[in-house]
N, C-alpha and C. Protein backbone atom coordinates (compact mmCIF):
# COMPACT_ATOMS: atom_id res chain seq x y z
N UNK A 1 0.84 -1.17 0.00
CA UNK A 1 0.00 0.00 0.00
C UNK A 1 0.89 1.24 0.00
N UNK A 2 0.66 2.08 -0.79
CA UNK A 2 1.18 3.35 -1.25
C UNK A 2 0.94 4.58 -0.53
N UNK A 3 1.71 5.66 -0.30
CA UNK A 3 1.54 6.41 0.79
C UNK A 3 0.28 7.50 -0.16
N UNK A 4 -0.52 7.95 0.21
CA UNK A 4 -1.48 8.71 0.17
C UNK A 4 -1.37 9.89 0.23
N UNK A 5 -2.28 10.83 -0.43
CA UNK A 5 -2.16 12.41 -0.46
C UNK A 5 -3.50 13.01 0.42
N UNK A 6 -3.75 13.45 1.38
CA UNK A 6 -4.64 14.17 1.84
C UNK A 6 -5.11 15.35 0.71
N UNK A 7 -6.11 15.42 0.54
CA UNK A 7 -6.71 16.45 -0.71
C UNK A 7 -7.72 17.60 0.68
N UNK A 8 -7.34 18.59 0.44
CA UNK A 8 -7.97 19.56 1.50
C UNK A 8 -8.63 20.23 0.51
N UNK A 9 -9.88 20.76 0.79
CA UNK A 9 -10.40 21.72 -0.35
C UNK A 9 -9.66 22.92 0.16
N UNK A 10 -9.39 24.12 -0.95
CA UNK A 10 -8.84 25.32 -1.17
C UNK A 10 -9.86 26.06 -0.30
N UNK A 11 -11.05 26.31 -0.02
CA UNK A 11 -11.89 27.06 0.64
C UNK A 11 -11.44 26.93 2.51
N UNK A 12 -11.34 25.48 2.41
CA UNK A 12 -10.66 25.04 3.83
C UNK A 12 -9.72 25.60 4.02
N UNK A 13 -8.60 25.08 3.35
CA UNK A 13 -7.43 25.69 3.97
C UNK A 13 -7.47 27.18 4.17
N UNK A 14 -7.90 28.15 2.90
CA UNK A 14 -8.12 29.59 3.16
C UNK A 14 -9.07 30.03 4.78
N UNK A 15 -10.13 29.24 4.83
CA UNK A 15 -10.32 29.73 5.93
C UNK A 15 -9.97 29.25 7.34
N UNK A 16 -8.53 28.76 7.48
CA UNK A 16 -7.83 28.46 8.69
C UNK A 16 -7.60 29.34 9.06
N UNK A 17 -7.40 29.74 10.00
CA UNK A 17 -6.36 30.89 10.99
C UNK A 17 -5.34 30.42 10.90
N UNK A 18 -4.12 30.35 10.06
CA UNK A 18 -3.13 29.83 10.06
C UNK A 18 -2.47 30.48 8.99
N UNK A 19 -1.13 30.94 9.24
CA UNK A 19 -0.23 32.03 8.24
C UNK A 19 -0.33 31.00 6.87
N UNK A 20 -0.29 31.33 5.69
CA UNK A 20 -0.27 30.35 5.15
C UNK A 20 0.61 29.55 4.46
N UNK A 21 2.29 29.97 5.04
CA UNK A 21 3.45 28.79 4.56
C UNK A 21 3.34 28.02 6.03
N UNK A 22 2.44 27.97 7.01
CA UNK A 22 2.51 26.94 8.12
C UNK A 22 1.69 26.23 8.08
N UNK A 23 0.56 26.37 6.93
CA UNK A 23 -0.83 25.28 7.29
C UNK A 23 -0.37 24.05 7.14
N UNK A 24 0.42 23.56 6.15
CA UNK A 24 0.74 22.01 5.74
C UNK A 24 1.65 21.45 6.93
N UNK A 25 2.20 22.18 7.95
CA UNK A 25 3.36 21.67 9.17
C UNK A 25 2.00 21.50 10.05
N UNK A 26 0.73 22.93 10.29
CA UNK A 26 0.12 23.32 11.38
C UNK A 26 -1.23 21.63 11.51
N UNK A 27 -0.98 21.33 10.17
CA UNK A 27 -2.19 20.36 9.89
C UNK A 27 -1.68 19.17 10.26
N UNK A 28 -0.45 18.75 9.24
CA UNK A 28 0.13 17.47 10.06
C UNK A 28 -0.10 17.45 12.05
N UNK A 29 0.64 18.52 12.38
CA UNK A 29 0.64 18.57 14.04
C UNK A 29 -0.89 18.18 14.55
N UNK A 30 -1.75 18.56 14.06
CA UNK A 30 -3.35 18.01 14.07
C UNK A 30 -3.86 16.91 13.75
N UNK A 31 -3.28 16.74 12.78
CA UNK A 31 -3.43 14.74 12.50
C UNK A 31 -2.84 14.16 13.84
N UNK A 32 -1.34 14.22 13.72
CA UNK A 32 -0.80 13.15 14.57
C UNK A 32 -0.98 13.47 15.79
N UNK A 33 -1.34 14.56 16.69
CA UNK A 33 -1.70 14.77 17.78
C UNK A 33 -3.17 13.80 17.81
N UNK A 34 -4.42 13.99 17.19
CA UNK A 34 -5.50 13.16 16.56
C UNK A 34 -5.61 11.74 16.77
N UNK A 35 -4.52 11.85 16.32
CA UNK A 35 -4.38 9.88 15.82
C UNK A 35 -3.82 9.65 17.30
N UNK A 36 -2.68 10.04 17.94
CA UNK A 36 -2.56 9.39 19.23
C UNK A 36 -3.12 9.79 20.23
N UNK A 37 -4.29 10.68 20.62
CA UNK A 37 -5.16 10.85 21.18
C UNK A 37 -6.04 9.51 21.28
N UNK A 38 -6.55 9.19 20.26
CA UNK A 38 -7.24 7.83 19.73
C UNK A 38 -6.24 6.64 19.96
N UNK A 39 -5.33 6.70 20.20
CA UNK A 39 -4.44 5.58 20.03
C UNK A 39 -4.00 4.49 18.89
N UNK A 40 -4.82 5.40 17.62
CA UNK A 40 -4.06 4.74 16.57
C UNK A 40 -2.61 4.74 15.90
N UNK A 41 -1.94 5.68 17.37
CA UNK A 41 -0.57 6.21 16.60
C UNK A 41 0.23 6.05 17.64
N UNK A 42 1.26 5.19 18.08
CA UNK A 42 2.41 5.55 18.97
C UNK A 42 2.69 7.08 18.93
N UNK A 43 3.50 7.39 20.23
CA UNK A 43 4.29 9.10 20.17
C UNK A 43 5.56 8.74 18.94
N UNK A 44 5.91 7.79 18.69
CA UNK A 44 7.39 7.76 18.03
C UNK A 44 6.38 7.92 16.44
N UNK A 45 5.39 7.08 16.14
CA UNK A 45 4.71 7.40 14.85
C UNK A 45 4.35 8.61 14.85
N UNK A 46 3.92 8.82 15.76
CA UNK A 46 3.20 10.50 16.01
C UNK A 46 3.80 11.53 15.25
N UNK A 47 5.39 11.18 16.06
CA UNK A 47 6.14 12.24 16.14
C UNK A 47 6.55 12.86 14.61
N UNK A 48 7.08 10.98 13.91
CA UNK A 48 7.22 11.12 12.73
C UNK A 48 6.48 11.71 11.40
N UNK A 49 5.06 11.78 11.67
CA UNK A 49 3.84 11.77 11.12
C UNK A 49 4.28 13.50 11.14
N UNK A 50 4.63 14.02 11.98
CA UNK A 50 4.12 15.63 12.00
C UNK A 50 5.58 16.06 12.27
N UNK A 51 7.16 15.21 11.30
CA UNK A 51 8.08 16.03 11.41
C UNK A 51 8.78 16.32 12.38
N UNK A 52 8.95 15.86 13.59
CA UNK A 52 9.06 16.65 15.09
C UNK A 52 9.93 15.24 15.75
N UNK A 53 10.88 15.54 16.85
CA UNK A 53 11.53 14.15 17.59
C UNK A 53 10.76 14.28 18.63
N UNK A 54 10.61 13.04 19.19
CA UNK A 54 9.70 12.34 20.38
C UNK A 54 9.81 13.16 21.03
N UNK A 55 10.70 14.37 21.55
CA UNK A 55 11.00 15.47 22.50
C UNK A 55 10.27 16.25 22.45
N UNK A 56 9.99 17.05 20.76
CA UNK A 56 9.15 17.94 20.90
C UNK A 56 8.11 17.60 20.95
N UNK A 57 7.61 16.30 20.18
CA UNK A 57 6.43 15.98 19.64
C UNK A 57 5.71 15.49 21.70
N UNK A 58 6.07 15.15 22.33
CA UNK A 58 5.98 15.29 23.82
C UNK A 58 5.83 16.32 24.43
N UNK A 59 6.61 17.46 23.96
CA UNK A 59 6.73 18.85 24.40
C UNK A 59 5.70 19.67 24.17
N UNK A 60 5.11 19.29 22.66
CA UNK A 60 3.82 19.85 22.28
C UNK A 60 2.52 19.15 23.13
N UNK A 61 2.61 18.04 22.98
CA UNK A 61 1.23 17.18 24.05
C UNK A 61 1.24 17.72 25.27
N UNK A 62 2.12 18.16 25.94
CA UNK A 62 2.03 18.78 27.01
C UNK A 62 1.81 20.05 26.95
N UNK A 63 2.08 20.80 26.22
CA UNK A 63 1.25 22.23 25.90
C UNK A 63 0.45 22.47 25.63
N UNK A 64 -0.33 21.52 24.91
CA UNK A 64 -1.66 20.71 24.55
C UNK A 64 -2.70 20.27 25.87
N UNK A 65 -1.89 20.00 26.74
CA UNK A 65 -2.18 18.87 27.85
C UNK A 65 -3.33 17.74 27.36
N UNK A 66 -2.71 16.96 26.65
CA UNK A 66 -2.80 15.94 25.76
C UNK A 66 -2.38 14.78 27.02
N UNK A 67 -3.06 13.81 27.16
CA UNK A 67 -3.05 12.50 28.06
C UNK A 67 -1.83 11.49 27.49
N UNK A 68 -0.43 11.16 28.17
CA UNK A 68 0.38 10.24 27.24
C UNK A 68 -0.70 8.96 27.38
N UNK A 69 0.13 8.06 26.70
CA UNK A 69 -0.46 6.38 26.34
C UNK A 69 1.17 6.04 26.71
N UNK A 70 1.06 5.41 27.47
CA UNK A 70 2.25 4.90 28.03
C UNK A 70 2.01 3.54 28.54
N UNK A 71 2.16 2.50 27.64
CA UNK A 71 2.50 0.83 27.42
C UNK A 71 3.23 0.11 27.53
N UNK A 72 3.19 -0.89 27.30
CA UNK A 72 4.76 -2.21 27.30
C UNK A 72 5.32 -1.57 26.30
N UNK A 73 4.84 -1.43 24.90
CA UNK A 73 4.99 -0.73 23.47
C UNK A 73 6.02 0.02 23.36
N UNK A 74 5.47 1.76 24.62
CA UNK A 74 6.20 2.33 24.85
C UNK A 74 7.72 2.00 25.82
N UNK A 75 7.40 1.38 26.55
CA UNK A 75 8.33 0.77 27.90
C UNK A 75 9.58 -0.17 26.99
N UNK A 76 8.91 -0.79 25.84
CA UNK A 76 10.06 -1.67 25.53
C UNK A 76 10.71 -0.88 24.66
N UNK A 77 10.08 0.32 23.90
CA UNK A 77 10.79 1.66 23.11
C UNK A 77 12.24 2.11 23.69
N UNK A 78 11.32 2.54 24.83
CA UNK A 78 12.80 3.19 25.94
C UNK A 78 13.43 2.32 26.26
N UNK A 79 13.36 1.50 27.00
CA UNK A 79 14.48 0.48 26.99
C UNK A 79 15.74 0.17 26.33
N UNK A 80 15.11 -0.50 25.01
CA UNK A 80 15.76 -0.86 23.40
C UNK A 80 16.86 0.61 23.33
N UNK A 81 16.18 2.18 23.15
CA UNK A 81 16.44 3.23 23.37
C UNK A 81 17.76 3.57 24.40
N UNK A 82 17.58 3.33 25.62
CA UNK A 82 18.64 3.48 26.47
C UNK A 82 19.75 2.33 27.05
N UNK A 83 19.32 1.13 26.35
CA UNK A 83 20.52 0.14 25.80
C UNK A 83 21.64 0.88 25.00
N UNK A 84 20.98 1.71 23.96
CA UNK A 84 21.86 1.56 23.26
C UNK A 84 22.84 3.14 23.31
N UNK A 85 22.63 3.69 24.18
CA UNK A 85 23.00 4.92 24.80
C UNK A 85 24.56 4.65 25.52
């Protein structure tokens, strides 16, 4: 399966509040915040999804005050992670 294009109508995007060389960064950050809200997205997919390292992409959920999901998933992440540190 092939990666996909989100198609936004032009009326949409114009009427964001959003400068408009940031809507395509400001929108991703809205998906993947979205998706791991729901838990269809690890923070490490998350992060990737909207450009950002697990740091910020954490840094933003908390400015957000966004709920982590914190699992074996995650637990065996860090781990693997600070093995190899």
């Amino acid at each position: 399966m092939g990666a996909r294009i989100l198609k936004i109508p032009e009326e949409i995007v114009n009427a964001l509040r959003i400068p408009p060389d940031d809507v395509e960064e400001e929108l991703y950050k809205e998906l993947a915040i979205a998706l791991y809200q729901r838990g269809m997205l690890s923070s490490r997919k998350a992060s990737a999804l909207c450009g950002l390292t697990r740091l910020q992409f954490e840094d933003l959920l908390g400015k957000r005050k966004v709920l982590r999901h914190y699992g074996d998933a995650e637990l065996e992440e860090d781990l693997k992670y600070a093995r190899r540190s």
